[in-house]
PDB file of N, CA and C in Angstrom:
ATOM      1  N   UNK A   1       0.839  -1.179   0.000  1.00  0.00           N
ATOM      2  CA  UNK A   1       0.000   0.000   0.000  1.00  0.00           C
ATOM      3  C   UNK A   1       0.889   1.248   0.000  1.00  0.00           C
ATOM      4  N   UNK A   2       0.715   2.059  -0.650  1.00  0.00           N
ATOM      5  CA  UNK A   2       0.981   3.489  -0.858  1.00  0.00           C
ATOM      6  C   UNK A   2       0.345   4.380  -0.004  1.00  0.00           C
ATOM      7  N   UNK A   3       1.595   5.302   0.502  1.00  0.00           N
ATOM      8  CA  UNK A   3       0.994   6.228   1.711  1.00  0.00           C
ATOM      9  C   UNK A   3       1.983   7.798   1.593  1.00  0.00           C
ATOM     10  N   UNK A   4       1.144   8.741   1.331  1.00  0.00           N
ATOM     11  CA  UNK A   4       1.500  10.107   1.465  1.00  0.00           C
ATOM     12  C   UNK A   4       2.636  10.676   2.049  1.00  0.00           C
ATOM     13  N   UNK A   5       2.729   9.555   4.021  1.00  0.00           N
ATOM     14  CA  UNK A   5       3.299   9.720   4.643  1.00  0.00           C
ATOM     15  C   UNK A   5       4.105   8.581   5.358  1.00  0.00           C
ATOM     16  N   UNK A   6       5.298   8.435   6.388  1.00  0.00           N
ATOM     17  CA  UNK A   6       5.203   7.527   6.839  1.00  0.00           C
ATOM     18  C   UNK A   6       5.810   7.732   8.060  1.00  0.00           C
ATOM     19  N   UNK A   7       5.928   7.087   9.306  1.00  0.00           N
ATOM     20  CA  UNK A   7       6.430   7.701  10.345  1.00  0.00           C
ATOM     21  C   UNK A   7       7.130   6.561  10.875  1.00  0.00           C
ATOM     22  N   UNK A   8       8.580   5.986  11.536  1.00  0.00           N
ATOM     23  CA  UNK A   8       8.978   5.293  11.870  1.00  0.00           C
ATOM     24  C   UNK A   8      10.319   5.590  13.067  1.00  0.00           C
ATOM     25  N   UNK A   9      10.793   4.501  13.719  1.00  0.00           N
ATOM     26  CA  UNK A   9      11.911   5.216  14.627  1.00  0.00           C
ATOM     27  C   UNK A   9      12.671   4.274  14.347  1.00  0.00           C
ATOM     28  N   UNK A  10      14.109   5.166  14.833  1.00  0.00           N
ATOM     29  CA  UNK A  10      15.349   4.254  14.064  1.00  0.00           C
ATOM     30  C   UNK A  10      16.180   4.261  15.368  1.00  0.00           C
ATOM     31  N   UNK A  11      16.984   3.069  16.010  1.00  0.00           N
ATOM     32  CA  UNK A  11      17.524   3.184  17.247  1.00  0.00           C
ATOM     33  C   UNK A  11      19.093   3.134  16.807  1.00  0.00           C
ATOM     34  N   UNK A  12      20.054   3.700  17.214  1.00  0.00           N
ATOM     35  CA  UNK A  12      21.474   3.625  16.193  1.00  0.00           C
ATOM     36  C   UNK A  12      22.559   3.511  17.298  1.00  0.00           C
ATOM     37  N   UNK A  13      23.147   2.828  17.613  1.00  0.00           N
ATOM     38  CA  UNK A  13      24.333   2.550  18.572  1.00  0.00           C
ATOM     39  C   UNK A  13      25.524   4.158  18.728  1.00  0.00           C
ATOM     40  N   UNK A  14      25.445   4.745  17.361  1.00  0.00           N
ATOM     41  CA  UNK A  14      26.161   5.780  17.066  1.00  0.00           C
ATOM     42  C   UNK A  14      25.400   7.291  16.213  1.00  0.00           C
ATOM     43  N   UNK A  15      26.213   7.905  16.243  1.00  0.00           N
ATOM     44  CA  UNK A  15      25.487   9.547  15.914  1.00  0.00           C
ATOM     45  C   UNK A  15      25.440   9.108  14.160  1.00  0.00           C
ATOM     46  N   UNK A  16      26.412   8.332  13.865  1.00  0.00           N
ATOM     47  CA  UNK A  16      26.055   8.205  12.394  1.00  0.00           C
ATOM     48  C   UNK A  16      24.658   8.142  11.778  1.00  0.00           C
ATOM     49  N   UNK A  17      23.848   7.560  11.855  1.00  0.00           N
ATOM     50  CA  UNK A  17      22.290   7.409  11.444  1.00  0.00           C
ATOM     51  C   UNK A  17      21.745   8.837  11.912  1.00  0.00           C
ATOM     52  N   UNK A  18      21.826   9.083  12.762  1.00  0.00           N
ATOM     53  CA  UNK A  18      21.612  10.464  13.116  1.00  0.00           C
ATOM     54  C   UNK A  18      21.327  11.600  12.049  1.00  0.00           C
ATOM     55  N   UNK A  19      23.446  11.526  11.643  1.00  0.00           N
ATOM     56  CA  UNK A  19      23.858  12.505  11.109  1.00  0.00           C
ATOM     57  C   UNK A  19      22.732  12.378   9.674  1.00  0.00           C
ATOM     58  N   UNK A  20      22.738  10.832   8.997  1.00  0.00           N
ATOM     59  CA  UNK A  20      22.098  10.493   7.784  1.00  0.00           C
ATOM     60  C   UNK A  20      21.135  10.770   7.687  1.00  0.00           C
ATOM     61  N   UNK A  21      19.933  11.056   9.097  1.00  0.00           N
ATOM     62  CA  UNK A  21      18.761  11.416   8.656  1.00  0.00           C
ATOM     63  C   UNK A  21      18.519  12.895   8.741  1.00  0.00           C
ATOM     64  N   UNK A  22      19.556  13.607   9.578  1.00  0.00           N
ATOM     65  CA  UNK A  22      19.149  14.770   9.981  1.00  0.00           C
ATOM     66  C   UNK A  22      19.618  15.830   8.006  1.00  0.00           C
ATOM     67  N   UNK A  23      21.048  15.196   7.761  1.00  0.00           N
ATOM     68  CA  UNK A  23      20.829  15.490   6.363  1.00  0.00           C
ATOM     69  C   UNK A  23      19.723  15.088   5.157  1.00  0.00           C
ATOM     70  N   UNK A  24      19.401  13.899   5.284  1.00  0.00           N
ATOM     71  CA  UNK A  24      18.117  13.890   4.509  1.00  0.00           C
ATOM     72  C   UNK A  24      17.284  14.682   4.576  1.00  0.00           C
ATOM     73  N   UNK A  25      16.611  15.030   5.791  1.00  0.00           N
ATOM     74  CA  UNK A  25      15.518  15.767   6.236  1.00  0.00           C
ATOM     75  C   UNK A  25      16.268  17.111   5.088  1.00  0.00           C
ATOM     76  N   UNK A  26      17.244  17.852   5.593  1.00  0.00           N
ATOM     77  CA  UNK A  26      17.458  19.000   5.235  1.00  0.00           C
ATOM     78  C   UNK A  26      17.768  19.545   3.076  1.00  0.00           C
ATOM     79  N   UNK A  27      17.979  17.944   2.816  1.00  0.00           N
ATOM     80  CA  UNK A  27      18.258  18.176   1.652  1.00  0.00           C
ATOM     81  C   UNK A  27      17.399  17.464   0.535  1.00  0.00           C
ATOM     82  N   UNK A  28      16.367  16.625   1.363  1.00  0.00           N
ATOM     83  CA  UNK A  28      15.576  15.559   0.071  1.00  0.00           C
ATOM     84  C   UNK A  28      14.354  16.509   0.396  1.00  0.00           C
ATOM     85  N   UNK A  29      13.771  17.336  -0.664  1.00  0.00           N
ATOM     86  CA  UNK A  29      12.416  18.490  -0.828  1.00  0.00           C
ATOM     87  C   UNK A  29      11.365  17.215  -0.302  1.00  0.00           C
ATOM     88  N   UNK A  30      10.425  18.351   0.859  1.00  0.00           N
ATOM     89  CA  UNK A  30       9.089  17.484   1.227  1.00  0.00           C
ATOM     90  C   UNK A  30       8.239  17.661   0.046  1.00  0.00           C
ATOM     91  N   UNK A  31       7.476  16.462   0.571  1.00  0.00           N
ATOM     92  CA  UNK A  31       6.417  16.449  -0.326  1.00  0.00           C
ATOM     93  C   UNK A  31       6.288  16.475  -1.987  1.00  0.00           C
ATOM     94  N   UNK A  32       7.675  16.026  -2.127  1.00  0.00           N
ATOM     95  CA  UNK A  32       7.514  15.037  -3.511  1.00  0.00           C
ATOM     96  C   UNK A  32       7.811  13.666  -3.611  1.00  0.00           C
ATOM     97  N   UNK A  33       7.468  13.456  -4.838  1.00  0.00           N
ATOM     98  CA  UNK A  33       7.181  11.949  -5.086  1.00  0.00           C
ATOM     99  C   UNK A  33       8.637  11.667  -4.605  1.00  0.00           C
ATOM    100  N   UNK A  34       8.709   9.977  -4.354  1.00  0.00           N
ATOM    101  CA  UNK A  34      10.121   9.753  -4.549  1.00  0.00           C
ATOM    102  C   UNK A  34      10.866   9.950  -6.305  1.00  0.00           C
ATOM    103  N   UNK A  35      10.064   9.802  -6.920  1.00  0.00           N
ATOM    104  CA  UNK A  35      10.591   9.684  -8.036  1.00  0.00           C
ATOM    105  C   UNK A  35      11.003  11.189  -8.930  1.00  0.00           C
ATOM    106  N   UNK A  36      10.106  12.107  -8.533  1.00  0.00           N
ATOM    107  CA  UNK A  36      10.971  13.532  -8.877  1.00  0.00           C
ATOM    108  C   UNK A  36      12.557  14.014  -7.797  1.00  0.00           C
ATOM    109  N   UNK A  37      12.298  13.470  -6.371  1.00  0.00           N
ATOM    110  CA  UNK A  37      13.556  13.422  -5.634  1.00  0.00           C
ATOM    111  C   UNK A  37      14.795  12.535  -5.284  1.00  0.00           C
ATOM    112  N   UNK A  38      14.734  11.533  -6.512  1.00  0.00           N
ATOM    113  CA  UNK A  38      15.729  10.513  -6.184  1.00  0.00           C
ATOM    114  C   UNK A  38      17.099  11.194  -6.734  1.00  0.00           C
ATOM    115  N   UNK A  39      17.471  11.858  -7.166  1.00  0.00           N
ATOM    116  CA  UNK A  39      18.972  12.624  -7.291  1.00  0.00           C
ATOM    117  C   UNK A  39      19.111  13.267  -6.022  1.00  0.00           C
ATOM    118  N   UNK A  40      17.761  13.615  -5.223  1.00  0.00           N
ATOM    119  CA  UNK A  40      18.800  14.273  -3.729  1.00  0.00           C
ATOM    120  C   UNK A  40      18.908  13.038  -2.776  1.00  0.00           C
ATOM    121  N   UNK A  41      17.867  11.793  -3.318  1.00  0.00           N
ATOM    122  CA  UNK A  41      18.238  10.935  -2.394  1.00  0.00           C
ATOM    123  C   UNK A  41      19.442  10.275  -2.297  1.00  0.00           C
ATOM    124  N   UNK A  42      19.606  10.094  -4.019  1.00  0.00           N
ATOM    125  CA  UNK A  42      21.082   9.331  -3.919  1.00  0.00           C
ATOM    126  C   UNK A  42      22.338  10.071  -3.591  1.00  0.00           C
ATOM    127  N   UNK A  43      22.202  11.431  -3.545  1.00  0.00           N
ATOM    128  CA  UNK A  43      23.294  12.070  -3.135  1.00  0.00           C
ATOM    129  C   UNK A  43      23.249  12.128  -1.301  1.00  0.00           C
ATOM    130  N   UNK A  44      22.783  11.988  -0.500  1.00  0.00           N
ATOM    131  CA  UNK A  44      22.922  12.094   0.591  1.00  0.00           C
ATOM    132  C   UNK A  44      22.792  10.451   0.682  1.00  0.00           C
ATOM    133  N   UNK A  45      22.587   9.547  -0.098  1.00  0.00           N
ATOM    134  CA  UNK A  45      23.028   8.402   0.308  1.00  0.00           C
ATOM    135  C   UNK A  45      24.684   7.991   0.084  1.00  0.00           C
ATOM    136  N   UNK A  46      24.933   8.553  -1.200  1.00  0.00           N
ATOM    137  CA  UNK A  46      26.598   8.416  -1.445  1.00  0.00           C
ATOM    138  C   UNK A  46      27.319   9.095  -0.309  1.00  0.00           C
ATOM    139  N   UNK A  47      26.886  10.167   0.387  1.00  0.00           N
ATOM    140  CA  UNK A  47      27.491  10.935   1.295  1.00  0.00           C
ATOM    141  C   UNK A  47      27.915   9.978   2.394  1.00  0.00           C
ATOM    142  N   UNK A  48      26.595   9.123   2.832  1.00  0.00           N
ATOM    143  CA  UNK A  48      26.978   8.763   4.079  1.00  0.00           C
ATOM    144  C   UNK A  48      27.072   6.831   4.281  1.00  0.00           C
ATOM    145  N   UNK A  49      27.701   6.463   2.778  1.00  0.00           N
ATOM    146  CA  UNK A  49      27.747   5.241   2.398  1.00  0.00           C
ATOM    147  C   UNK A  49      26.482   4.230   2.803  1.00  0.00           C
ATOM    148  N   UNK A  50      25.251   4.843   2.490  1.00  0.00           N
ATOM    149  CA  UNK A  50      23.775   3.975   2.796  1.00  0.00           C
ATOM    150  C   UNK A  50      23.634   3.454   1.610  1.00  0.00           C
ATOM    151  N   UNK A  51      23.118   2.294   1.489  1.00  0.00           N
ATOM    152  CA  UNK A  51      22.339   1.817   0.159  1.00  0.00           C
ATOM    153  C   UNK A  51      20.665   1.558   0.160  1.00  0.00           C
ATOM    154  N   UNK A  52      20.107   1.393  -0.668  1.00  0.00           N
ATOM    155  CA  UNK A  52      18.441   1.300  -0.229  1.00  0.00           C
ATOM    156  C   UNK A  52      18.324   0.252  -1.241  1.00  0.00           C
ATOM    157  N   UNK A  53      17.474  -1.234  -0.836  1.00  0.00           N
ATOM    158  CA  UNK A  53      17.266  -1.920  -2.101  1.00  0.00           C
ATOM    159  C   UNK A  53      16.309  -1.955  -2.442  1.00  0.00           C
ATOM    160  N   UNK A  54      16.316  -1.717  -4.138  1.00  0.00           N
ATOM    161  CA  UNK A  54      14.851  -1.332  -4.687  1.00  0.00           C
ATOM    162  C   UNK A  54      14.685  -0.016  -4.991  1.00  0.00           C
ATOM    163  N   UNK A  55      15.741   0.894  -4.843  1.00  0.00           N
ATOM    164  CA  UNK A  55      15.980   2.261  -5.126  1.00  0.00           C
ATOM    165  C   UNK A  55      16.003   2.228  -6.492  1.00  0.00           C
ATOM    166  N   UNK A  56      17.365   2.155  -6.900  1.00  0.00           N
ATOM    167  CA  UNK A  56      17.302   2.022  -8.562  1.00  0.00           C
ATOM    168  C   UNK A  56      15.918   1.830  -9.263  1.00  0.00           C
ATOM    169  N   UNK A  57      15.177   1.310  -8.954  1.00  0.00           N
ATOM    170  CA  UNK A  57      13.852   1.021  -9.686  1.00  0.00           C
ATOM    171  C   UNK A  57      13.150   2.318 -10.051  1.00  0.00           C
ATOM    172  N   UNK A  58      13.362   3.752  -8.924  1.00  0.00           N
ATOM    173  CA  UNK A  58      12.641   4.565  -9.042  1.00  0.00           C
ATOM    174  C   UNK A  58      13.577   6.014 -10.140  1.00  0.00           C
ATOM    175  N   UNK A  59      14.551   5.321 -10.885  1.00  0.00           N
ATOM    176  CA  UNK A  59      15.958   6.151 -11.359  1.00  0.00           C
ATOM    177  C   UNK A  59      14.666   6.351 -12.659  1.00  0.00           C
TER     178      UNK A  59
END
């Protein structure tokens, strides 16, 4: 199912995940599709060596 929104919590041993989401937040634009924002996604994923599988699909 497809959802507008989604809300989840992430528990991280270290500030790293942190750092990864607090840059996402600041650099992937709300409230678009994933698919008009996947160039800011993949760039703050190269930043902080994350991979997502099933990403590519939305290139």
């Amino acid at each position: 199912m497809l959802s507008p929104t989604t809300k989840f919590l992430v528990l991280s041993l270290t500030g790293a995940m942190g750092r990864f989401h607090a840059d996402f937040d600041a650099t992937v634009p709300h409230g678009r599709p994933i698919e008009e924002a996947a160039q800011e996604v993949q760039q703050v994923l190269g930043r902080h060596d994350v991979t997502v599988a099933g990403l590519e699909a939305v290139r």
